[in-house]
Protein backbone atom coordinates (compact mmCIF):
# COMPACT_ATOMS: atom_id res chain seq x y z
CA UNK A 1 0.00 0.00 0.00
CA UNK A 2 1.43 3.14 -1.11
CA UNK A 3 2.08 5.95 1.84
CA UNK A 4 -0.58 8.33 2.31
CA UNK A 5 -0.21 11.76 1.01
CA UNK A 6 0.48 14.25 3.99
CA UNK A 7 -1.59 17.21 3.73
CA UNK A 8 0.51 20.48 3.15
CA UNK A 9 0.77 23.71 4.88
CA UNK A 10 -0.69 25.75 2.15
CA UNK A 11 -3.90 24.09 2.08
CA UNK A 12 -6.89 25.09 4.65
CA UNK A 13 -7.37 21.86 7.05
CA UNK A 14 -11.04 21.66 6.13
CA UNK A 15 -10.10 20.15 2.67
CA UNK A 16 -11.18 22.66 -0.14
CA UNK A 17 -8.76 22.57 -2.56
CA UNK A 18 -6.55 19.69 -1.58
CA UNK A 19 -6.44 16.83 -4.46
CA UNK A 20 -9.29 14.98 -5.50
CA UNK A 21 -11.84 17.51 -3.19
CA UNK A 22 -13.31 17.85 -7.06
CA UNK A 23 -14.08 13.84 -7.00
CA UNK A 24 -15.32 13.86 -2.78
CA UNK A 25 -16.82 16.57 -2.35
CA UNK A 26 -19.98 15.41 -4.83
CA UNK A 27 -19.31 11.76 -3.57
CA UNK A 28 -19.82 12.99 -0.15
CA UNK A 29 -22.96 15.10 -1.11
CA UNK A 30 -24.70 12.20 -2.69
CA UNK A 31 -23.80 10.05 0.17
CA UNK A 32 -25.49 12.39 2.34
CA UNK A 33 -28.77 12.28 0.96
CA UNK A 34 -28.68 8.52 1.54
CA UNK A 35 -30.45 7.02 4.49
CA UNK A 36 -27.91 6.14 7.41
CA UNK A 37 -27.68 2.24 7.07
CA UNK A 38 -27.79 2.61 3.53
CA UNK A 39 -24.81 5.12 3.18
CA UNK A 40 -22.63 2.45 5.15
CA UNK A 41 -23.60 -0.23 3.27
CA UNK A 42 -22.10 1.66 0.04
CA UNK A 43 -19.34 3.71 1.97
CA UNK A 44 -18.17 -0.08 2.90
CA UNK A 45 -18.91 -1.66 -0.31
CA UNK A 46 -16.40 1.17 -1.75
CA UNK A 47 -13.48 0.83 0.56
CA UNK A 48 -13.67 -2.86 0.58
CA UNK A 49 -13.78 -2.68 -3.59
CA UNK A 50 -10.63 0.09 -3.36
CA UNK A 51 -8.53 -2.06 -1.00
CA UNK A 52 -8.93 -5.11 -2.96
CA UNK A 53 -7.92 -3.34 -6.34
CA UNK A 54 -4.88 -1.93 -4.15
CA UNK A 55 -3.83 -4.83 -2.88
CA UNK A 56 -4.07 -6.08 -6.70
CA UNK A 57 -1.62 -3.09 -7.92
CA UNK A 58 0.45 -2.87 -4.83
CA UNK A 59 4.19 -3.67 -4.50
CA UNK A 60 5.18 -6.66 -2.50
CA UNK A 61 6.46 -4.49 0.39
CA UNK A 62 3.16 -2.96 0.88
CA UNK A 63 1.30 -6.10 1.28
CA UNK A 64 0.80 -6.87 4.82
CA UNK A 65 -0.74 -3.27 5.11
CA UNK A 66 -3.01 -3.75 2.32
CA UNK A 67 -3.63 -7.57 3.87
CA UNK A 68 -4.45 -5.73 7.18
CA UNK A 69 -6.89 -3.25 5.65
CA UNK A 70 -8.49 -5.86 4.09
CA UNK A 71 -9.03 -7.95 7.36
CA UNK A 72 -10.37 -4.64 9.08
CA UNK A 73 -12.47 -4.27 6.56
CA UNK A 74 -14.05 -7.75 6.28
CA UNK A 75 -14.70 -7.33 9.99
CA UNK A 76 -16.38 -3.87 10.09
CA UNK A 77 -18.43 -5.86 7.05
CA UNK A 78 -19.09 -8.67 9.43
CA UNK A 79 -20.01 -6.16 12.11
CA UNK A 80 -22.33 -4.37 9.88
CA UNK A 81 -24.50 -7.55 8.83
CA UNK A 82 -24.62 -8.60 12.60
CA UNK A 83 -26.11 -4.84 13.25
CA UNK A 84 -28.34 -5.66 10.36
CA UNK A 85 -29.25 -8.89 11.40
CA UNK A 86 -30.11 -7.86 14.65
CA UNK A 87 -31.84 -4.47 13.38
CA UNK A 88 -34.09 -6.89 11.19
CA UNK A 89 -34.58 -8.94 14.37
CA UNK A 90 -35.98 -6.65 16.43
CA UNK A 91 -38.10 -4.61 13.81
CA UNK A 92 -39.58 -8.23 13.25
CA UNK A 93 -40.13 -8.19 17.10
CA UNK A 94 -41.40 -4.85 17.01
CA UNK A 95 -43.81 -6.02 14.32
CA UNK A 96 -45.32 -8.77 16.05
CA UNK A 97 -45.64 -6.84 19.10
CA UNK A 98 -47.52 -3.89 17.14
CA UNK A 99 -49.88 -7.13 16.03
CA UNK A 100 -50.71 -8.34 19.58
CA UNK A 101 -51.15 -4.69 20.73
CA UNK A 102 -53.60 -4.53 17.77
CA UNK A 103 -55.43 -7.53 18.08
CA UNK A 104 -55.68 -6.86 21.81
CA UNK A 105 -57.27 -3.01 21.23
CA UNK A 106 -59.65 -4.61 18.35
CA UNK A 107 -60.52 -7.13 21.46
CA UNK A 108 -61.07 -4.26 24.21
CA UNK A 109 -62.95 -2.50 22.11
CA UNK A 110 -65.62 -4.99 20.54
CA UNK A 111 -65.73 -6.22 24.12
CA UNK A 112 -66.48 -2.35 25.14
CA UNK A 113 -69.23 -2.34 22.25
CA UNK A 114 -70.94 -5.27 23.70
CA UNK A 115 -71.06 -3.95 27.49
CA UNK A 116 -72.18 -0.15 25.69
CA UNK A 117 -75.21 -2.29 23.92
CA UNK A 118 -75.98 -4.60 26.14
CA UNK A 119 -76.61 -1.21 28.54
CA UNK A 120 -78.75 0.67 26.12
CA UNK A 121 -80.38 -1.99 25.57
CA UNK A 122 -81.04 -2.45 29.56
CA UNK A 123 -81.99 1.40 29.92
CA UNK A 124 -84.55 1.36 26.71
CA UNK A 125 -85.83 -2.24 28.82
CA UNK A 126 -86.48 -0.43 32.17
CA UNK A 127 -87.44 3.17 30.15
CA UNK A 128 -90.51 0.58 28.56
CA UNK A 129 -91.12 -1.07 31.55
CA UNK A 130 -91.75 1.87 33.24
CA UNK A 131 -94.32 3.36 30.76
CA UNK A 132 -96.21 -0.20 30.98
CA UNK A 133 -96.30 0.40 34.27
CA UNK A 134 -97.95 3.67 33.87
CA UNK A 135 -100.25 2.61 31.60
CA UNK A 136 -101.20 -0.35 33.72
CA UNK A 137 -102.49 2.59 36.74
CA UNK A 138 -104.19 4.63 34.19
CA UNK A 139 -106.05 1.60 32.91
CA UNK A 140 -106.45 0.49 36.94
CA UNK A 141 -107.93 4.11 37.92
CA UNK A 142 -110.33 3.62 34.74
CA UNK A 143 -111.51 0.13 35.68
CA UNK A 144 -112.32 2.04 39.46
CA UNK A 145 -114.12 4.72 37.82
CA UNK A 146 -116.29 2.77 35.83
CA UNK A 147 -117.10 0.35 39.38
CA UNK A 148 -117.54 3.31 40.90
CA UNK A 149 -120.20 4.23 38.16
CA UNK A 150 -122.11 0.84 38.12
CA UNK A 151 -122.38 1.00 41.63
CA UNK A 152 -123.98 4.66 41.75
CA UNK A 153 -126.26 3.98 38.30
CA UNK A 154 -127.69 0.33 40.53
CA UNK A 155 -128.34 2.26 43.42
CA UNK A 156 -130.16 4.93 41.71
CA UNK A 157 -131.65 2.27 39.74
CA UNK A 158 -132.91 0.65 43.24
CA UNK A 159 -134.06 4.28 44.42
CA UNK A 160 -135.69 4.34 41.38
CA UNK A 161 -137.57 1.55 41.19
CA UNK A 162 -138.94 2.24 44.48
CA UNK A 163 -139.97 5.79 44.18
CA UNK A 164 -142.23 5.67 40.86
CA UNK A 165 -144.19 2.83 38.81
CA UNK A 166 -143.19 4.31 35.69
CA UNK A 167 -141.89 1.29 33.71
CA UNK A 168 -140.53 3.46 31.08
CA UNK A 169 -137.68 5.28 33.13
CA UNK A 170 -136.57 1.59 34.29
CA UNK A 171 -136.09 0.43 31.71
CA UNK A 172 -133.92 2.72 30.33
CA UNK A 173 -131.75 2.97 33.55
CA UNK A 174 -131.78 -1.05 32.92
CA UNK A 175 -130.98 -0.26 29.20
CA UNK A 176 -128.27 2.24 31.03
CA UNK A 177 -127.08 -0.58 33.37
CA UNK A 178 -126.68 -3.29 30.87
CA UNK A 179 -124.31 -1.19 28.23
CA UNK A 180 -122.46 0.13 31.11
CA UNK A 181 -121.80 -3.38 32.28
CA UNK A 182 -121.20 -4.35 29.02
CA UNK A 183 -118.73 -1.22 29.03
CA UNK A 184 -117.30 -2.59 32.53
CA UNK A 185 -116.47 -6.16 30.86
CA UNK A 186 -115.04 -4.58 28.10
CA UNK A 187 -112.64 -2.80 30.58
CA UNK A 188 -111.95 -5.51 32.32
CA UNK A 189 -111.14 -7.56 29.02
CA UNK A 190 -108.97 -4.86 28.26
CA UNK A 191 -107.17 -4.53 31.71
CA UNK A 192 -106.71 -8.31 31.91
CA UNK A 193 -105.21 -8.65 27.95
CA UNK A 194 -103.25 -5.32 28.95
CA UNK A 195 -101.90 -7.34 31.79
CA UNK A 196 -100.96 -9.85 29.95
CA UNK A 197 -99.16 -8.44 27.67
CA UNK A 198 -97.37 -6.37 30.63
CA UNK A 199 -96.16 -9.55 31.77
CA UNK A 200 -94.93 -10.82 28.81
CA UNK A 201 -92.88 -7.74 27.99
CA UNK A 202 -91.44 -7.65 31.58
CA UNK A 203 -90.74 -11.15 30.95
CA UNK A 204 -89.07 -10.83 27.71
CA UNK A 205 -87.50 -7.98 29.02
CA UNK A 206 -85.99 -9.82 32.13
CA UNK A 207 -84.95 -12.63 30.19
CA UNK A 208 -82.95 -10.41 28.02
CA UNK A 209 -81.22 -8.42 31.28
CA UNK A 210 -80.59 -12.18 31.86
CA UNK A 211 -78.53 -12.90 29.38
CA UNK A 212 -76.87 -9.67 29.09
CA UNK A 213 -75.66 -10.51 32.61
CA UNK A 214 -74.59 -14.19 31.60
CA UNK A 215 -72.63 -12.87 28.36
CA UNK A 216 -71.15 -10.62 30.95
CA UNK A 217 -70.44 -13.17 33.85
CA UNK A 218 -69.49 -15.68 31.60
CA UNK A 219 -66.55 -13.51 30.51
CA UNK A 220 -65.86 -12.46 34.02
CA UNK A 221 -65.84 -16.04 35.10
CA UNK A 222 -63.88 -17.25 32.02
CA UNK A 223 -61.16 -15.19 33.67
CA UNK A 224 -61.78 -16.34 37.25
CA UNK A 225 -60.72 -19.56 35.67
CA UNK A 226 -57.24 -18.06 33.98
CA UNK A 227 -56.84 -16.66 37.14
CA UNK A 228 -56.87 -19.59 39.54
CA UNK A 229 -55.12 -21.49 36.86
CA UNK A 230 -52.54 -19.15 36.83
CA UNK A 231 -51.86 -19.35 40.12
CA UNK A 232 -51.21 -22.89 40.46
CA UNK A 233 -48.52 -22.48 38.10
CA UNK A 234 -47.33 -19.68 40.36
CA UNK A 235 -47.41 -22.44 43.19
CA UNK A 236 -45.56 -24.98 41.36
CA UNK A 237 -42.13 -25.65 42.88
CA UNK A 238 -40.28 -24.15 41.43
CA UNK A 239 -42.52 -21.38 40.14
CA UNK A 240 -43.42 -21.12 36.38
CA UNK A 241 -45.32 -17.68 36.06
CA UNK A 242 -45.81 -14.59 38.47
CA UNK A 243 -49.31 -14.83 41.03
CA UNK A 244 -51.58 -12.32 41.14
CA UNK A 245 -52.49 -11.97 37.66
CA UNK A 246 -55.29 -12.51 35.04
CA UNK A 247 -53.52 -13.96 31.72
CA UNK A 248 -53.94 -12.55 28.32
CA UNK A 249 -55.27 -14.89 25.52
CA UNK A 250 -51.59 -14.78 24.13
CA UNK A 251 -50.22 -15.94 27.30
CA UNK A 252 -52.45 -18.96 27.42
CA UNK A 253 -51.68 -19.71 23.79
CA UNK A 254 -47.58 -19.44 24.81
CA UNK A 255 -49.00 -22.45 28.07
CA UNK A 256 -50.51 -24.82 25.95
CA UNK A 257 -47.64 -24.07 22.57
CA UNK A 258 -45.49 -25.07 25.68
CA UNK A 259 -47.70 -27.89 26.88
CA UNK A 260 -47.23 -29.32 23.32
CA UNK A 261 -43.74 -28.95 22.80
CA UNK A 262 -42.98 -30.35 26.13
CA UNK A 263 -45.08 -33.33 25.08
CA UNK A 264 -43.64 -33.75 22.10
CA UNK A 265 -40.20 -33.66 23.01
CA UNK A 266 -40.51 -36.18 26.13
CA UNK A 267 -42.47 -38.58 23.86
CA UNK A 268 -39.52 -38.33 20.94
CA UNK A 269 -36.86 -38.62 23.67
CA UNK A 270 -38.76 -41.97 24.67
CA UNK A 271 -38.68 -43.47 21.18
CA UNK A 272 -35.18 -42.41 20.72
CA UNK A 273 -34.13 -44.18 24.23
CA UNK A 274 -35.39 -47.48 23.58
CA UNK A 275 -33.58 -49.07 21.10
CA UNK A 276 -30.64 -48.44 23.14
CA UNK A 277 -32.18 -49.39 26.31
CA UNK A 278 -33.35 -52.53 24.58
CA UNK A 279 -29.89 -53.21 23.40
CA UNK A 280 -28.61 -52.78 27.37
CA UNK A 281 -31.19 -55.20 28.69
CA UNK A 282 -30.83 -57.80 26.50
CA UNK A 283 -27.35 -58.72 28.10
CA UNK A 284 -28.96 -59.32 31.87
CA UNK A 285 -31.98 -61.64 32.47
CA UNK A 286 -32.93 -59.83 36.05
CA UNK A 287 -34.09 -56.83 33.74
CA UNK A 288 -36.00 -58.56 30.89
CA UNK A 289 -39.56 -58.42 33.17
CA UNK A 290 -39.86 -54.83 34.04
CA UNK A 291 -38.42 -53.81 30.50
CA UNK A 292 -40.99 -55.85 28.96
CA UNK A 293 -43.55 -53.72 31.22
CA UNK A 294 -42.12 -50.35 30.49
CA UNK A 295 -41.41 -51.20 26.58
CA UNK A 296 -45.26 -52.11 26.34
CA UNK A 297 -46.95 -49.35 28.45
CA UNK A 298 -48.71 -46.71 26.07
CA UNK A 299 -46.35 -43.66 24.62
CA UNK A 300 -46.45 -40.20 26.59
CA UNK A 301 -48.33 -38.87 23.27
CA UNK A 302 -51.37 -41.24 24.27
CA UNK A 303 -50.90 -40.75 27.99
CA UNK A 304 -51.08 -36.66 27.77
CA UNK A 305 -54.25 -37.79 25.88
CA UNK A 306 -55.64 -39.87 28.34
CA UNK A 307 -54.50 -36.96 31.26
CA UNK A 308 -56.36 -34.13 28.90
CA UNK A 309 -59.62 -36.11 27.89
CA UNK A 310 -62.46 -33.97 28.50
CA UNK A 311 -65.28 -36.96 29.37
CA UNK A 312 -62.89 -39.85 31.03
CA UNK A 313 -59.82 -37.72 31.73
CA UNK A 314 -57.41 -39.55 34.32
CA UNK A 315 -55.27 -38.05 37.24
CA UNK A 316 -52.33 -36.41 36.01
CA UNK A 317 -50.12 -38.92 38.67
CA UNK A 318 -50.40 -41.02 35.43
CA UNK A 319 -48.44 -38.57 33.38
CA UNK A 320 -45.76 -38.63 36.35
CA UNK A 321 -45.20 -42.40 36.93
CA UNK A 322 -44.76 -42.48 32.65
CA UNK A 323 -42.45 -39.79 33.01
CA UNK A 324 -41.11 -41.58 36.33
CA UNK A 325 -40.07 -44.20 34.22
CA UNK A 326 -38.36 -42.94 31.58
CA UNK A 327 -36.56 -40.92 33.91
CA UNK A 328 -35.25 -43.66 36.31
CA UNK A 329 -34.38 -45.70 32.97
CA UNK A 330 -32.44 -42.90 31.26
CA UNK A 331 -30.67 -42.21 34.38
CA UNK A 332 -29.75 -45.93 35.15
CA UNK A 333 -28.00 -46.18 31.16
CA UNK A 334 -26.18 -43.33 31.82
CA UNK A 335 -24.93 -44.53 35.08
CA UNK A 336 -24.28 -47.44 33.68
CA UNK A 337 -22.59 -46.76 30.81
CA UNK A 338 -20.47 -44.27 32.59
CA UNK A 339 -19.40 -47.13 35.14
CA UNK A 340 -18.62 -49.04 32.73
CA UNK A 341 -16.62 -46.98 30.55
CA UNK A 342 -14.39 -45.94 33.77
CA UNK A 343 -14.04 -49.51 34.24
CA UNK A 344 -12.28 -50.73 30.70
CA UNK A 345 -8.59 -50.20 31.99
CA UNK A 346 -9.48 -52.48 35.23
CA UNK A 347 -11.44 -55.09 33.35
CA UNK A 348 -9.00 -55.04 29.97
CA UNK A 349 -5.93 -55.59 32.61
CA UNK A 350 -7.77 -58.42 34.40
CA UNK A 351 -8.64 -60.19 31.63
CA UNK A 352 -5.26 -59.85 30.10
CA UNK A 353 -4.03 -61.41 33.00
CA UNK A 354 -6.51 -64.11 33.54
CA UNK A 355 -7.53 -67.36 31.48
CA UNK A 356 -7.75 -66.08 28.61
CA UNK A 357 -4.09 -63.95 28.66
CA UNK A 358 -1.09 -64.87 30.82
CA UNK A 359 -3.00 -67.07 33.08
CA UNK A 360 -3.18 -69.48 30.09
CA UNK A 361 0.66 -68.79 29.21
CA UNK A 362 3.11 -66.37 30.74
CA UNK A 363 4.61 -65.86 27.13
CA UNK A 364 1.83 -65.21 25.60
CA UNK A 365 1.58 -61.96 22.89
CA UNK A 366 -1.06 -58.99 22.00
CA UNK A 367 -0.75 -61.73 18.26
CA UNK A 368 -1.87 -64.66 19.80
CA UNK A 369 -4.74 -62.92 22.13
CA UNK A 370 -5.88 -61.13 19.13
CA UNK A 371 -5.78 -64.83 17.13
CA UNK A 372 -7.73 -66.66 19.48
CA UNK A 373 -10.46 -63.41 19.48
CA UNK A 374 -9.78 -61.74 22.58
CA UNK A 375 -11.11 -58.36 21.56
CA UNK A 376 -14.39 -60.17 20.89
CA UNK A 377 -14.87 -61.75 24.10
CA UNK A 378 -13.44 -58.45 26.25
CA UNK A 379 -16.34 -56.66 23.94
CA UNK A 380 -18.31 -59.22 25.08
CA UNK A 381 -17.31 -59.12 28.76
CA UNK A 382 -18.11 -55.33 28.58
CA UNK A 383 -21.30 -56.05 27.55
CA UNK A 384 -22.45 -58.10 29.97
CA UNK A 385 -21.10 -55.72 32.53
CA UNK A 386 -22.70 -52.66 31.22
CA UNK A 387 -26.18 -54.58 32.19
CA UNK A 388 -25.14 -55.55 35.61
CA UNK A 389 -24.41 -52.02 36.32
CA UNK A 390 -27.74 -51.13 34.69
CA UNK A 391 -29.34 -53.50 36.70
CA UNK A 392 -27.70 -51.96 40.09
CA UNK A 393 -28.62 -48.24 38.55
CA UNK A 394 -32.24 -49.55 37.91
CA UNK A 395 -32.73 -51.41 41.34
CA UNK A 396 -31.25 -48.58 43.64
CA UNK A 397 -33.54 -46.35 41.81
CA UNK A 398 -31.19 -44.69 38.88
């Protein structure tokens, strides 16, 4: 890389007129009106570009400079799409959060629309219950009257009869009598179908306010529920989620997304432990019986099944002896292959000096053991050790 140019005295330190100000000073000006992440990306792009056609033309002494550069530059790239990748990250976060936020004010607010209904709808009940009501004493007061009426027109009717002989006159307070009890039935028809009707709108009306109140308790209730939920997985030990709170509908979905995975994941590490736990029982008979009864026992997708079943759902102590199980049988094969992997120098150095090695002849050689298949019966040997010590691992509990 060629020295840099040292600026000279005549020239004002701010740049104007130094060489190449003609080519930087419009560079810079158009790199200015780029946005920020965008005017590094190209300001890097052109100094990585200008240090790799330098270290093209350079001379060989300037090459660990130009080598240098390069690597500086590379890393500031590196940098750069790490910022980037974590700028995209948390716009992405930002995003989903702006989504949630949304969904939750679209949520509030229908929920708000329902309570603002289901109260005019309550006032414009009451407001027509109470004209009914109204009407019901006007048409009460009228019924009076017109009692009131009958009574006075049959007593002067009596009074009449006994103070004159004059048919005539009877009969028409008779005549009077009749269409004024016709009148009064009519009334009273009237009242008693008003009635009627007045209790079927109250009813209506009441039955309505009644399920207003269970739309609204329901949801109240519904997060009663969350609640007390929510608080036993604040009492597990040790705690899973803060007390005192009412979940939000993402929080549940984040329980039972966990819920699943967890399930998932226990019942796939099952499947993947028991062809090797097979393998490791095979080579001790004390084991075959309660393998057999753990290798046919349901999988922990059916038993979270059986746990969750709405109708015939079963304690979840089921869930825990399955997962019990696998536990205390994963433990036990790793215990066990552990011991016995700490225990190849010891058993290789017994065996070389029993029966099989120098016991059988002091001058025997690593040729003739490996002739007569020693590494096969010390793989053997191994073998059959590995499932005592699974057996111990299992019987003490893993």
């Amino acid at each position: 890389m060629a020295e840099p140019v040292q600026p000279r005295g005549d020239h004002p330190p701010n740049g104007s007129g130094t060489p190449g100000s003609d080519l930087l000073g419009p560079l810079g000006s158009a790199l200015l009106k780029l946005p920020e992440p965008e005017r590094f990306r190209l300001l890097g792009s052109f100094l990585v570009d200008l240090a790799a056609r330098q270290e093209a033309g350079a001379r060989p002494a300037a090459g660990p400079e130009a080598e240098a550069l390069s690597k500086k530059l590379q890393r500031l790239g590196e940098e750069r799409a790490l910022l980037e990748d974590a700028l995209a990250a948390a716009k992405a976060d930002l995003s989903h959060r702006s989504k949630q936020l949304e969904a939750e004010q679209q949520r509030s607010a229908e929920l708000e629309r329902i309570v603002n209904d289901q109260r005019t709808r309550l006032q414009a009940a009451q407001k027509q219950a109470v004209e009914l009501e109204g009407q019901l004493v006007a048409k009460n007061e009228q019924l009076y009257q017109a009692e009131n009426q009958v009574e006075q027109l049959t007593v002067r009717l009596q009074r009449a009869q006994l103070a004159a002989d004059d048919r005539s006159r009877v009969d028409e307070v008779e005549a009077g009598r009749r269409e004024l009890i016709v009148q009064l039935e009519e009334l009273r028809a009237a009242h008693e179908k008003l009635r009627l009707d007045k209790d079927a709108v109250i009813e209506r009306l009441k039955e309505e306010l009644a399920a207003a109140q269970t739309a609204t308790g329901g949801a109240r209730a519904a997060e009663a529920v969350l609640t007390a939920l929510w608080e036993r997985l604040a009492r597990a030990k040790p705690a899973l989620a803060p007390g005192g709170v009412c979940p939000s509908v993402p929080a549940v979905e984040h329980l039972f997304d966990a819920l699943i995975e967890l399930s998932r994941f226990a019942h796939d590490f099952d499947q993947a432990m028991r062809p090797f736990l097979g393998s490791f029982v095979k080579h001790n008979p004390l084991l075959a019986r309660p393998w057999d009864v753990y290798a046919r026992s349901p999988g922990l997708h059916d038993v979270v099944r059986e746990v969750i079943d709405i109708e015939h759902g079963k304690p979840a102590g089921v869930l825990k002896m399955r997962l019990l199980g696998l536990q205390r049988w994963t433990l036990a094969a790793i215990i066990a292959s552990d011991t016995t992997l700490e225990s190849i120098a010891h058993e290789l150095e017994e065996q070389l000096r029993g029966s099989v090695g120098l016991g059988a002849d002091p001058n025997r050689r690593v040729k003739d053991y490996l002739r007569d298949d020693g590494q096969h019966l010390f793989h053997e040997h191994m073998r059959e050790l590995r499932g005592q010590k699974l057996a111990e691992a299992y019987t003490h509990g893993g």
